[in-house]
N, C-alpha and C. Protein backbone atom coordinates (compact mmCIF):
# COMPACT_ATOMS: atom_id res chain seq x y z
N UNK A 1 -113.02 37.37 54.29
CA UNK A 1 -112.56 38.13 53.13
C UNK A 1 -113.20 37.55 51.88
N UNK A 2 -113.80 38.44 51.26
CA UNK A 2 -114.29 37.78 49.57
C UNK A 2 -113.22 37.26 48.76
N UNK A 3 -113.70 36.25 47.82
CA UNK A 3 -113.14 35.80 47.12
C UNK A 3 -112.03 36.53 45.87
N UNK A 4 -111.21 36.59 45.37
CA UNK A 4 -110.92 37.40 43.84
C UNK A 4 -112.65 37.71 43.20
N UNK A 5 -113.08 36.52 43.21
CA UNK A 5 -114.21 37.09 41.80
C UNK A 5 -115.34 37.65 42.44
N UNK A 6 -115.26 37.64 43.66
CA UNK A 6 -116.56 38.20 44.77
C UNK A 6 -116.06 39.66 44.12
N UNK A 7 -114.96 39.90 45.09
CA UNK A 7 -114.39 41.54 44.78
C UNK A 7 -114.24 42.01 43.71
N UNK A 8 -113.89 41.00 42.40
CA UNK A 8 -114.03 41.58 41.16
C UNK A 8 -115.79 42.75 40.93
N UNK A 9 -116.60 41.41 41.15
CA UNK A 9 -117.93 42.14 41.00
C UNK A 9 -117.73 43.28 42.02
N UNK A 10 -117.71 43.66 42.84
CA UNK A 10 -117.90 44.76 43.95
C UNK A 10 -117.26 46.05 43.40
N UNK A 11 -116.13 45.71 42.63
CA UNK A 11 -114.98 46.89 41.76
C UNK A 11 -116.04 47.26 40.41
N UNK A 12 -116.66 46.44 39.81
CA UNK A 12 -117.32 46.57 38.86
C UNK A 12 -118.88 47.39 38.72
N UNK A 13 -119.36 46.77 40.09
CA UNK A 13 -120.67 47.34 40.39
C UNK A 13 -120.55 48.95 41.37
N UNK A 14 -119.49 49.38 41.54
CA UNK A 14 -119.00 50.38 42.00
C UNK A 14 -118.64 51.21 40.74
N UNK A 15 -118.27 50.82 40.12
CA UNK A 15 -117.96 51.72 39.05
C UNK A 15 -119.60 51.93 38.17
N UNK A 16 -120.23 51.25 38.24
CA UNK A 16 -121.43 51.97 37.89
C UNK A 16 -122.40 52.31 38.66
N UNK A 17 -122.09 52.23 39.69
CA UNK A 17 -122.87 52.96 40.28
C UNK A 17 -122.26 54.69 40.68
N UNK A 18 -121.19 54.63 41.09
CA UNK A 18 -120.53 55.95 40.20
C UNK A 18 -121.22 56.47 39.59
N UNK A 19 -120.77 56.04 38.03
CA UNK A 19 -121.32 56.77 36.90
C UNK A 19 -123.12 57.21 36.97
N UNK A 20 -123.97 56.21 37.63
CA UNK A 20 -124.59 57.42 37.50
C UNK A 20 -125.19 57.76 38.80
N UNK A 21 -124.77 57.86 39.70
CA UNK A 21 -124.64 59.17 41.02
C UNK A 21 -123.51 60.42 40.28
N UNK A 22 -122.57 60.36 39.82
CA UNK A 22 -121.93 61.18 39.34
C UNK A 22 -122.35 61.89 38.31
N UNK A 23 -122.44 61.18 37.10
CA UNK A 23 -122.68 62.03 35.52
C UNK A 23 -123.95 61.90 35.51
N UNK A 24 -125.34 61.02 36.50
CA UNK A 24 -126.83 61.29 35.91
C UNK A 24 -126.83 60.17 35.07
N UNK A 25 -126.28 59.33 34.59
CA UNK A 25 -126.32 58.52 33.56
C UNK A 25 -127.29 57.50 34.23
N UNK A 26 -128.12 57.01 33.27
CA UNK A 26 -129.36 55.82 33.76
C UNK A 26 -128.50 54.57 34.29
N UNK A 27 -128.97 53.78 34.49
CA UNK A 27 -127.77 52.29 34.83
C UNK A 27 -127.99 52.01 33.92
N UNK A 28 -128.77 51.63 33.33
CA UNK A 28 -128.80 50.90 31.94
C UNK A 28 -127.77 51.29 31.01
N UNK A 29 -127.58 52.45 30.68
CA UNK A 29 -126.76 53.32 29.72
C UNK A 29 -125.15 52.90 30.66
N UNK A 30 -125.07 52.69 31.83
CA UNK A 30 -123.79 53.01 32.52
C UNK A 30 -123.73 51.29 31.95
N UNK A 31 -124.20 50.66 32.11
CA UNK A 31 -123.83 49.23 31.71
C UNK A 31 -123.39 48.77 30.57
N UNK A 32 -124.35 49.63 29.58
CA UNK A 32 -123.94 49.33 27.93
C UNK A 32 -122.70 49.96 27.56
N UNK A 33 -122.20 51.05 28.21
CA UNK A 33 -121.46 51.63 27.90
C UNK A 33 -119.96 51.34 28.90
N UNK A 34 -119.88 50.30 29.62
CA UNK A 34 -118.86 49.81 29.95
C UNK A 34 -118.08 48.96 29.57
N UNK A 35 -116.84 49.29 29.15
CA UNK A 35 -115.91 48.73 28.47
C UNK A 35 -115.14 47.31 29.21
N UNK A 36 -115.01 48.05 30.47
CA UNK A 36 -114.28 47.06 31.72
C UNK A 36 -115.48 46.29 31.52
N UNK A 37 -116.65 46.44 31.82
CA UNK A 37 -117.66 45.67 32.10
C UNK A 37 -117.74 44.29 31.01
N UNK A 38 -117.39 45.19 30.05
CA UNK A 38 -117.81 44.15 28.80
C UNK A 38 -116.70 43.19 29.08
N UNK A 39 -115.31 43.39 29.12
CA UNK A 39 -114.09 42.54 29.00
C UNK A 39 -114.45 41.48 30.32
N UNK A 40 -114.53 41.98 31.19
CA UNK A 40 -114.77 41.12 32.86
C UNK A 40 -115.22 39.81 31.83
N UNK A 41 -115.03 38.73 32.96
CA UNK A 41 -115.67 37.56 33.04
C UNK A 41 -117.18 37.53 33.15
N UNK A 42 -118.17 36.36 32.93
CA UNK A 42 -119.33 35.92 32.57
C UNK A 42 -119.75 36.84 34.56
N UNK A 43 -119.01 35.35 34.98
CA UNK A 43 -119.70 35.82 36.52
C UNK A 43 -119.51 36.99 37.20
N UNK A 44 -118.12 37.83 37.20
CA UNK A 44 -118.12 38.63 37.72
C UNK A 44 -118.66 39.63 36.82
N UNK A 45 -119.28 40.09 35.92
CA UNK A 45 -120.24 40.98 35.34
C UNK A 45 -121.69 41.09 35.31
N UNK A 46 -121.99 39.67 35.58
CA UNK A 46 -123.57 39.64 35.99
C UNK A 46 -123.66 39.72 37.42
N UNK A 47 -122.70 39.29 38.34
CA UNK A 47 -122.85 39.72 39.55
C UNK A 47 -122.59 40.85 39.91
N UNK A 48 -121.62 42.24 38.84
CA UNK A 48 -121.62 43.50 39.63
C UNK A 48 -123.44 44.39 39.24
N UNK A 49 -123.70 43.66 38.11
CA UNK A 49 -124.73 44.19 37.61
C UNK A 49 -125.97 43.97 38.30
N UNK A 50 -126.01 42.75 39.05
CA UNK A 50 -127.09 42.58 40.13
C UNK A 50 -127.09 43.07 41.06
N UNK A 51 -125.76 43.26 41.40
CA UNK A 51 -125.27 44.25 42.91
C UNK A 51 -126.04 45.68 42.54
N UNK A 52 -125.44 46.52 41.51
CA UNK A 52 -126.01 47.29 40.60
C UNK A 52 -127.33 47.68 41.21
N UNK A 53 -128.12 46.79 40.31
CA UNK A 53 -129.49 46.70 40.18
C UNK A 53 -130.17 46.97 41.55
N UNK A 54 -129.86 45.98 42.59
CA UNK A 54 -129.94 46.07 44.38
C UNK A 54 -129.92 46.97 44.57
N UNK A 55 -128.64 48.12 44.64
CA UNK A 55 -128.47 49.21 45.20
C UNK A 55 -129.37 50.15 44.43
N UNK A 56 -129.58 50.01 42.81
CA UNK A 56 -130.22 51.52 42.40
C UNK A 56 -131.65 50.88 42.80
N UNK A 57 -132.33 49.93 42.67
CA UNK A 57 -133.85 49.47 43.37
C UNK A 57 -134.04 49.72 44.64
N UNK A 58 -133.21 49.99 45.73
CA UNK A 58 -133.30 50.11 47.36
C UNK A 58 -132.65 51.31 47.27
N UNK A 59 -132.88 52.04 46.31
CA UNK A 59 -131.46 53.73 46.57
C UNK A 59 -132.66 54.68 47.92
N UNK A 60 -134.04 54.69 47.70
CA UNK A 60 -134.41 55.33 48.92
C UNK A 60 -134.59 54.89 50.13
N UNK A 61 -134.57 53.26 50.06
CA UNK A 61 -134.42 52.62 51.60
C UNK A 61 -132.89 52.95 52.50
N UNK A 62 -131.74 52.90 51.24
CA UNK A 62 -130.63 52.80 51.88
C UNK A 62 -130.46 54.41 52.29
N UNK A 63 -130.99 54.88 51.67
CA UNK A 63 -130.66 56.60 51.76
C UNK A 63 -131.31 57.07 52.67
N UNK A 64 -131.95 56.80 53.33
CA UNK A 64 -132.90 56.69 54.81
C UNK A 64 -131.98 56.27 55.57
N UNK A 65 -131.40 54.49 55.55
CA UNK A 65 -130.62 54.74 56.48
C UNK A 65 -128.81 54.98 56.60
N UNK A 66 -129.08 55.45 55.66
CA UNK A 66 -127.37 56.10 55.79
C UNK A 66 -127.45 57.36 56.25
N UNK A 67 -128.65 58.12 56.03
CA UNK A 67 -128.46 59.31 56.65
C UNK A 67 -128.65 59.28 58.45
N UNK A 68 -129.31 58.31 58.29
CA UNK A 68 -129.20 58.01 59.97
C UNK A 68 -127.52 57.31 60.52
N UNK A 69 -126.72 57.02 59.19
CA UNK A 69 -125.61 56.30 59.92
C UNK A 69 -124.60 57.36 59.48
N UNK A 70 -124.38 58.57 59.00
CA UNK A 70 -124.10 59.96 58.67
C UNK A 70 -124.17 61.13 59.42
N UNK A 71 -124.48 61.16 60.86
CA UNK A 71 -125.38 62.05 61.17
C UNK A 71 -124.74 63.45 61.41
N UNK A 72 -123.72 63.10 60.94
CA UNK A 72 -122.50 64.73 61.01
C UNK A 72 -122.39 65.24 59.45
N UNK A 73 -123.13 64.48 58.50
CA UNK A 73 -122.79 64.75 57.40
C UNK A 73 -123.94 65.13 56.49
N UNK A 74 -124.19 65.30 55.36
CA UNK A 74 -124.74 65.21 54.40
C UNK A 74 -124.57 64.50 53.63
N UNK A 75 -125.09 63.81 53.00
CA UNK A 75 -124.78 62.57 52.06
C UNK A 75 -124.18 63.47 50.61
N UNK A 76 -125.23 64.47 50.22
CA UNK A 76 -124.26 64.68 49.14
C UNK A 76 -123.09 65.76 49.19
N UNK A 77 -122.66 66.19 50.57
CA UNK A 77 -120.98 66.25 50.69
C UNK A 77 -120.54 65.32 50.54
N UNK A 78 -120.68 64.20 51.03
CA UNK A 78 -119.61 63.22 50.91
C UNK A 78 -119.08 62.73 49.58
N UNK A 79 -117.77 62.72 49.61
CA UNK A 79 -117.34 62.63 47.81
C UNK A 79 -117.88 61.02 47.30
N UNK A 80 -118.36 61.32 46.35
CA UNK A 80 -118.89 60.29 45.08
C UNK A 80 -118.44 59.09 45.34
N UNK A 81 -116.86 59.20 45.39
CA UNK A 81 -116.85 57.38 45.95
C UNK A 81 -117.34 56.87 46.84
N UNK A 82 -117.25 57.47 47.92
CA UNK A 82 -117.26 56.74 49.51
C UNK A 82 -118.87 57.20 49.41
N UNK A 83 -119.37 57.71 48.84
CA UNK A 83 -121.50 57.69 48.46
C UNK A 83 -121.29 56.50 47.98
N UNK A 84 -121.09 56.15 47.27
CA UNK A 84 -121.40 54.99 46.28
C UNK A 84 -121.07 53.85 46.75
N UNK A 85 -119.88 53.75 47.07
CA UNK A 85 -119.19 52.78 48.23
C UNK A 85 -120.30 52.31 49.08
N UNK A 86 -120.96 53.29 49.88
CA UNK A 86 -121.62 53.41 51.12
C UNK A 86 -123.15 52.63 50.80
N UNK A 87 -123.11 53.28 49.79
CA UNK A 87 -124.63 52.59 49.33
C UNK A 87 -124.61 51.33 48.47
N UNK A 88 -123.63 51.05 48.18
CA UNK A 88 -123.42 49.15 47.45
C UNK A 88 -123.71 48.66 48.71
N UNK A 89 -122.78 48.54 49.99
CA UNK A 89 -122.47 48.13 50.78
C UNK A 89 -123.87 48.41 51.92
N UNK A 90 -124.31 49.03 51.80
CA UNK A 90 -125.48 49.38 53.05
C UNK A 90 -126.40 48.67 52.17
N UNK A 91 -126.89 48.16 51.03
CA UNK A 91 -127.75 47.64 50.35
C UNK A 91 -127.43 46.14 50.42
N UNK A 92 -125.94 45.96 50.46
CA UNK A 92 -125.87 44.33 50.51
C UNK A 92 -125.98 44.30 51.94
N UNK A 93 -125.52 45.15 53.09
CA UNK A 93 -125.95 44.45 54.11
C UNK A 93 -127.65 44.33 54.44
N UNK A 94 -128.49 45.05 53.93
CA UNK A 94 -130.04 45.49 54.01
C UNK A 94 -130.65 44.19 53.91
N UNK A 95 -129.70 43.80 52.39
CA UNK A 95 -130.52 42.39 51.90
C UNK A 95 -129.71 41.07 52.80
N UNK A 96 -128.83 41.14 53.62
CA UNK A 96 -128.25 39.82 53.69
C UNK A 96 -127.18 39.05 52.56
N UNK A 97 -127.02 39.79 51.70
CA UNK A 97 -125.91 39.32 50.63
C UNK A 97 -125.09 37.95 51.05
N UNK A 98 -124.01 38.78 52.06
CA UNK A 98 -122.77 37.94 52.61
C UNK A 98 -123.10 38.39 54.00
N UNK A 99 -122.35 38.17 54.68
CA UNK A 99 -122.34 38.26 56.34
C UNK A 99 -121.31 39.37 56.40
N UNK A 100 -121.85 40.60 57.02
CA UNK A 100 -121.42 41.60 57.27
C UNK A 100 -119.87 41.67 57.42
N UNK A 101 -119.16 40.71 57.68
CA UNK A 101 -117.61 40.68 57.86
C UNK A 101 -117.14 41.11 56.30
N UNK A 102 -118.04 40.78 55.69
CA UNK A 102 -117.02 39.81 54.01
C UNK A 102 -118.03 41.72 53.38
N UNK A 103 -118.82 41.66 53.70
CA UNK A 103 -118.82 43.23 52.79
C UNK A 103 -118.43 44.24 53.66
N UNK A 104 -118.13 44.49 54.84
CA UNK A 104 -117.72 45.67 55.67
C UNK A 104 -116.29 45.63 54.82
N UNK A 105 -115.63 44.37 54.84
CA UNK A 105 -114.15 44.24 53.93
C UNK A 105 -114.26 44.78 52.42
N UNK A 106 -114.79 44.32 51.92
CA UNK A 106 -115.35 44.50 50.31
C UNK A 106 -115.24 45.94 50.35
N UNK A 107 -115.66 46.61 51.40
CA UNK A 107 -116.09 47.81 50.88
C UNK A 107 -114.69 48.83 51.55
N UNK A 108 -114.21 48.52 52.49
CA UNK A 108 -112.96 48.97 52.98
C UNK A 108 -111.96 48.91 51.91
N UNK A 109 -112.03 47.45 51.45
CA UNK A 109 -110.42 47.61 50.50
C UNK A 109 -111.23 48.80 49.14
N UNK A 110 -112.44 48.66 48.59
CA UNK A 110 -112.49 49.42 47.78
C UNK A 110 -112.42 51.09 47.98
N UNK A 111 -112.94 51.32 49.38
CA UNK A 111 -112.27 53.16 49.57
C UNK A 111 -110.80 53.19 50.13
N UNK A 112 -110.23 52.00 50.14
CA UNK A 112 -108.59 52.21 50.36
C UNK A 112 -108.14 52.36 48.83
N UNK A 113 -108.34 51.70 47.37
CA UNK A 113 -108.57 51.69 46.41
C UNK A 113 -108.53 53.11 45.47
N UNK A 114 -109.61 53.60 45.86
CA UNK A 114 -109.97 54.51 45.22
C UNK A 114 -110.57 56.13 45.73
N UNK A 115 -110.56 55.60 47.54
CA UNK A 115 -110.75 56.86 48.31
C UNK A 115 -109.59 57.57 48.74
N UNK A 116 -109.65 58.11 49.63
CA UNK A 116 -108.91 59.14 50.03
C UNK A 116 -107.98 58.69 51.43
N UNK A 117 -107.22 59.49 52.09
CA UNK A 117 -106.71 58.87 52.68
C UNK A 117 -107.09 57.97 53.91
N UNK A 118 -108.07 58.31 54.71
CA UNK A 118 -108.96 58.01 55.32
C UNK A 118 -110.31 57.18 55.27
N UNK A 119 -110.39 57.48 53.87
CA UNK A 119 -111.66 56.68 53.13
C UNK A 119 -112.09 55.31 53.68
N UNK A 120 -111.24 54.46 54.11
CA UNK A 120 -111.48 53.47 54.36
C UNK A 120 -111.98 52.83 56.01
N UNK A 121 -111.56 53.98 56.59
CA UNK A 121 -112.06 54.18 58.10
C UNK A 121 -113.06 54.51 58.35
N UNK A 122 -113.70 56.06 57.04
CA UNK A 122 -115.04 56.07 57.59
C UNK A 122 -116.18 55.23 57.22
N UNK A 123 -115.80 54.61 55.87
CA UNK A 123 -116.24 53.60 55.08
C UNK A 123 -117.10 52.91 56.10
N UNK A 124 -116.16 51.97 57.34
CA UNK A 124 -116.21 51.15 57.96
C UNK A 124 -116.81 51.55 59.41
N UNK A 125 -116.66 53.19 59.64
CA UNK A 125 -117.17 53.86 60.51
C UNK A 125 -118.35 53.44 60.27
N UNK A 126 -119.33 54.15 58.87
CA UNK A 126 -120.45 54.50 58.71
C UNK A 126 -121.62 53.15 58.96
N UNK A 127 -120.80 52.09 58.02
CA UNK A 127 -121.01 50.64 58.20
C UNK A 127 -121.29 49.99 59.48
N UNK A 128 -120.66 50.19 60.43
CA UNK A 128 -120.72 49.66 61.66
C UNK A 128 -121.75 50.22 62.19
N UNK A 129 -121.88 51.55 61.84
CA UNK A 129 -122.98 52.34 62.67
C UNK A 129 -124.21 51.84 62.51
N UNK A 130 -124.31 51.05 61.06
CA UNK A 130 -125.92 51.18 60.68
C UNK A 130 -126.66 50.42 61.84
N UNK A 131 -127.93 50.64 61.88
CA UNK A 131 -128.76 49.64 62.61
C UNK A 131 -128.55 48.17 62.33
N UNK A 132 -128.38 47.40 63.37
CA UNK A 132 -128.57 46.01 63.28
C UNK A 132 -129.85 45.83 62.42
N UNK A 133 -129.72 44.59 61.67
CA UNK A 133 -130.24 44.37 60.55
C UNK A 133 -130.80 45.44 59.70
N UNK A 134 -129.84 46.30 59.65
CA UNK A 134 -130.20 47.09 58.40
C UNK A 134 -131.13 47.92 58.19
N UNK A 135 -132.12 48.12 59.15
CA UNK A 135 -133.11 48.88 59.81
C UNK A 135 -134.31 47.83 59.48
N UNK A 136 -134.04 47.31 58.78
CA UNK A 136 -135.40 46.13 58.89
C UNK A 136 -136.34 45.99 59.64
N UNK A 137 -137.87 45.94 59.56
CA UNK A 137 -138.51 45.71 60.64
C UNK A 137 -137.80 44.41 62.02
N UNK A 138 -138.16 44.58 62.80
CA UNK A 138 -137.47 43.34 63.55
C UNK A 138 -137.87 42.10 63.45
N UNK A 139 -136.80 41.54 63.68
CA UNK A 139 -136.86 39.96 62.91
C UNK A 139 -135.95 40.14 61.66
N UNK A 140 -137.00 40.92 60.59
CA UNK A 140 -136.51 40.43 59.53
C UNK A 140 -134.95 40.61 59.26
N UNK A 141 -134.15 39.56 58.36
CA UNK A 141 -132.81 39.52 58.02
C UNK A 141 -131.83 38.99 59.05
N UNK A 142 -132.53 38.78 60.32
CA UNK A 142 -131.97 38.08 61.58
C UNK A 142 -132.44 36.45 61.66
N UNK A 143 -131.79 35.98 62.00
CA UNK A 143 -131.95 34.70 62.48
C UNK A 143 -133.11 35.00 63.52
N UNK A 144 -133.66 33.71 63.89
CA UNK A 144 -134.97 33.76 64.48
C UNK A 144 -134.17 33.63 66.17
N UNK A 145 -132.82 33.55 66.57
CA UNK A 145 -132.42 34.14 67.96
C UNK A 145 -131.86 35.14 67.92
N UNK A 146 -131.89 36.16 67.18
CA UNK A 146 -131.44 37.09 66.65
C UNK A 146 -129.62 37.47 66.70
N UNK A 147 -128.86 36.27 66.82
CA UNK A 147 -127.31 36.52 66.44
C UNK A 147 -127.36 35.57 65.71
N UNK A 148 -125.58 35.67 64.95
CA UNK A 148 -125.23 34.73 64.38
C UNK A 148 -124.95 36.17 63.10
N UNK A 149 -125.28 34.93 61.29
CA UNK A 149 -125.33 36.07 60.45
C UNK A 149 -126.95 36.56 60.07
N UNK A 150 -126.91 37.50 59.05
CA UNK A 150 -128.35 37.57 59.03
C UNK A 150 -128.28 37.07 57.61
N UNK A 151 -129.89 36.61 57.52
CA UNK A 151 -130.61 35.56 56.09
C UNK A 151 -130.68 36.50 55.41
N UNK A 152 -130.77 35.76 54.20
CA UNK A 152 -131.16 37.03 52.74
C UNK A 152 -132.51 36.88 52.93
N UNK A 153 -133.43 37.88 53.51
CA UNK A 153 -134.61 38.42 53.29
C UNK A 153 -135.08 37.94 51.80
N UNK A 154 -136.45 37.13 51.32
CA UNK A 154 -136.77 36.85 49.71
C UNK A 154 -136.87 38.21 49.12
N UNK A 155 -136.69 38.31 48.08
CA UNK A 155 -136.92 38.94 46.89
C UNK A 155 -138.75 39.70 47.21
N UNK A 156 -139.18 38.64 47.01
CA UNK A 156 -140.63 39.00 46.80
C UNK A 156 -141.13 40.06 48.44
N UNK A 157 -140.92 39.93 49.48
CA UNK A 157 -140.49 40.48 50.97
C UNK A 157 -140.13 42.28 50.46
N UNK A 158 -139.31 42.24 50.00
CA UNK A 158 -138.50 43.31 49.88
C UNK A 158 -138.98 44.30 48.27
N UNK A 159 -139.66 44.33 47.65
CA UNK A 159 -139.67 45.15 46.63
C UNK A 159 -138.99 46.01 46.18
N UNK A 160 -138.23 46.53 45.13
CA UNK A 160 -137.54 47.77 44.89
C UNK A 160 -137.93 48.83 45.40
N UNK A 161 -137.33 49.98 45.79
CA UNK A 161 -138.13 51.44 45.53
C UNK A 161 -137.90 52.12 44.66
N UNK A 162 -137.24 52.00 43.37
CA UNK A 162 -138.05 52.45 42.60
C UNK A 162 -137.45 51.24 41.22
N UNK A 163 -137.74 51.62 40.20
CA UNK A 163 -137.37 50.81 39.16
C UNK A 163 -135.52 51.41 38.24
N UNK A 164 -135.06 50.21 38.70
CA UNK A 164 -133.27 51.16 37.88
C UNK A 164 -133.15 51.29 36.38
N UNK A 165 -134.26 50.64 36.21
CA UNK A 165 -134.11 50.92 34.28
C UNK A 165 -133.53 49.96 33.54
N UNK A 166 -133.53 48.63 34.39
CA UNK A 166 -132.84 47.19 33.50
C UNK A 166 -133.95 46.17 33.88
N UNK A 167 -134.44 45.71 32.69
CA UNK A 167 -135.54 44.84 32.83
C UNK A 167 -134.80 43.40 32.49
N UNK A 168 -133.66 43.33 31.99
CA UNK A 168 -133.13 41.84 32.57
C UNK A 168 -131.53 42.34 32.23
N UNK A 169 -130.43 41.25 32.99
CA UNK A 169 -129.14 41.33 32.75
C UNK A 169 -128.40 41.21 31.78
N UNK A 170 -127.29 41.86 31.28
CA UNK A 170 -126.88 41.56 30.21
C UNK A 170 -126.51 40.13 29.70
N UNK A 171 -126.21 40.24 27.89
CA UNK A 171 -126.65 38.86 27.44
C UNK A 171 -127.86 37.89 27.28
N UNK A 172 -128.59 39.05 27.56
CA UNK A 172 -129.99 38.20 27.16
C UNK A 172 -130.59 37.08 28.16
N UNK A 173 -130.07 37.07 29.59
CA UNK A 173 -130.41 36.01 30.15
C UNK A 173 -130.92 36.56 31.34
N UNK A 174 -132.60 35.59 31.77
CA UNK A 174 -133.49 35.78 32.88
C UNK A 174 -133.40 36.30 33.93
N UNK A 175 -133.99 36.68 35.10
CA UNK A 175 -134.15 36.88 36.39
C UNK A 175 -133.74 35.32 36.81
């Protein structure tokens, strides 16, 4: 189970990612213009904002494979939360974040939260379904016997697909 301030960020970086799958809003604009965001703590605001950043930089890797972990659905039927939900969470597992226990949870209590009644089942449905390591070529994000948890894949490995429109985090401070 994540920490309080783990899940803080996860509540935070969900809510903008929302805003713009929902209203179109750039992330950048969804960031400046968050109020919760601003009040949050140091860490849990730069960490929903990196989460953020992850998911809108990998939005066509993950959207590849969610539609493969969807396959009764359409992604944009599915209501706005449990999209958004789906794609924080399919992006932190992609990269190796945490070990699939601690965000399959993360992301359950948040569509119990704020989904529907069920929300939190398929949440965890869709999650389970994905491909082991995330569809990753093989190997990558696995341990080199391939159980256990999987590694955070580097940065440099993985490139965005496309650019989210924040060239550094709020407060003025680096990559």
């Amino acid at each position: 189970m994540a920490a309080p301030g783990e899940y803080r960020a996860w509540d935070l970086s969900l809510g903008l990612l929302f805003e713009v799958d929902i209203a179109g809003t750039p992330l950048k604009d969804a960031v400046d213009a968050s109020e919760e965001l601003r009040l949050s703590d140091a860490e849990a605001r730069d960490a929903a904002v990196q989460m953020a950043i992850r998911a809108a930089g990998n939005r066509n890797r993950v959207e590849t494979l969610l539609k493969a972990g969807v396959k009764h659905y359409e992604l944009s039927r599915i209501p706005g939360v449990e999209r958004s939900i789906l794609r924080l969470a399919a992006t932190e597992l992609i990269l190796g974040a945490d070990p699939p226990k601690v965000i399959i949870d993360c992301a359950a209590r948040l569509a119990r939260k704020f989904g529907g009644a069920d929300s939190d089942r398929f949440v965890v449905g869709v999650l389970k379904g994905l491909p082991a390591g995330g569809g990753l070529p093989s190997g990558e994000g696995q341990p080199p016997d391939g159980g256990g948890e999987p590694n955070r894949p580097p940065a440099e490995d993985h490139p965005p697909d496309d650019d989210p429109g924040l060239e550094h985090p709020p407060n003025g401070q680096s990559h």
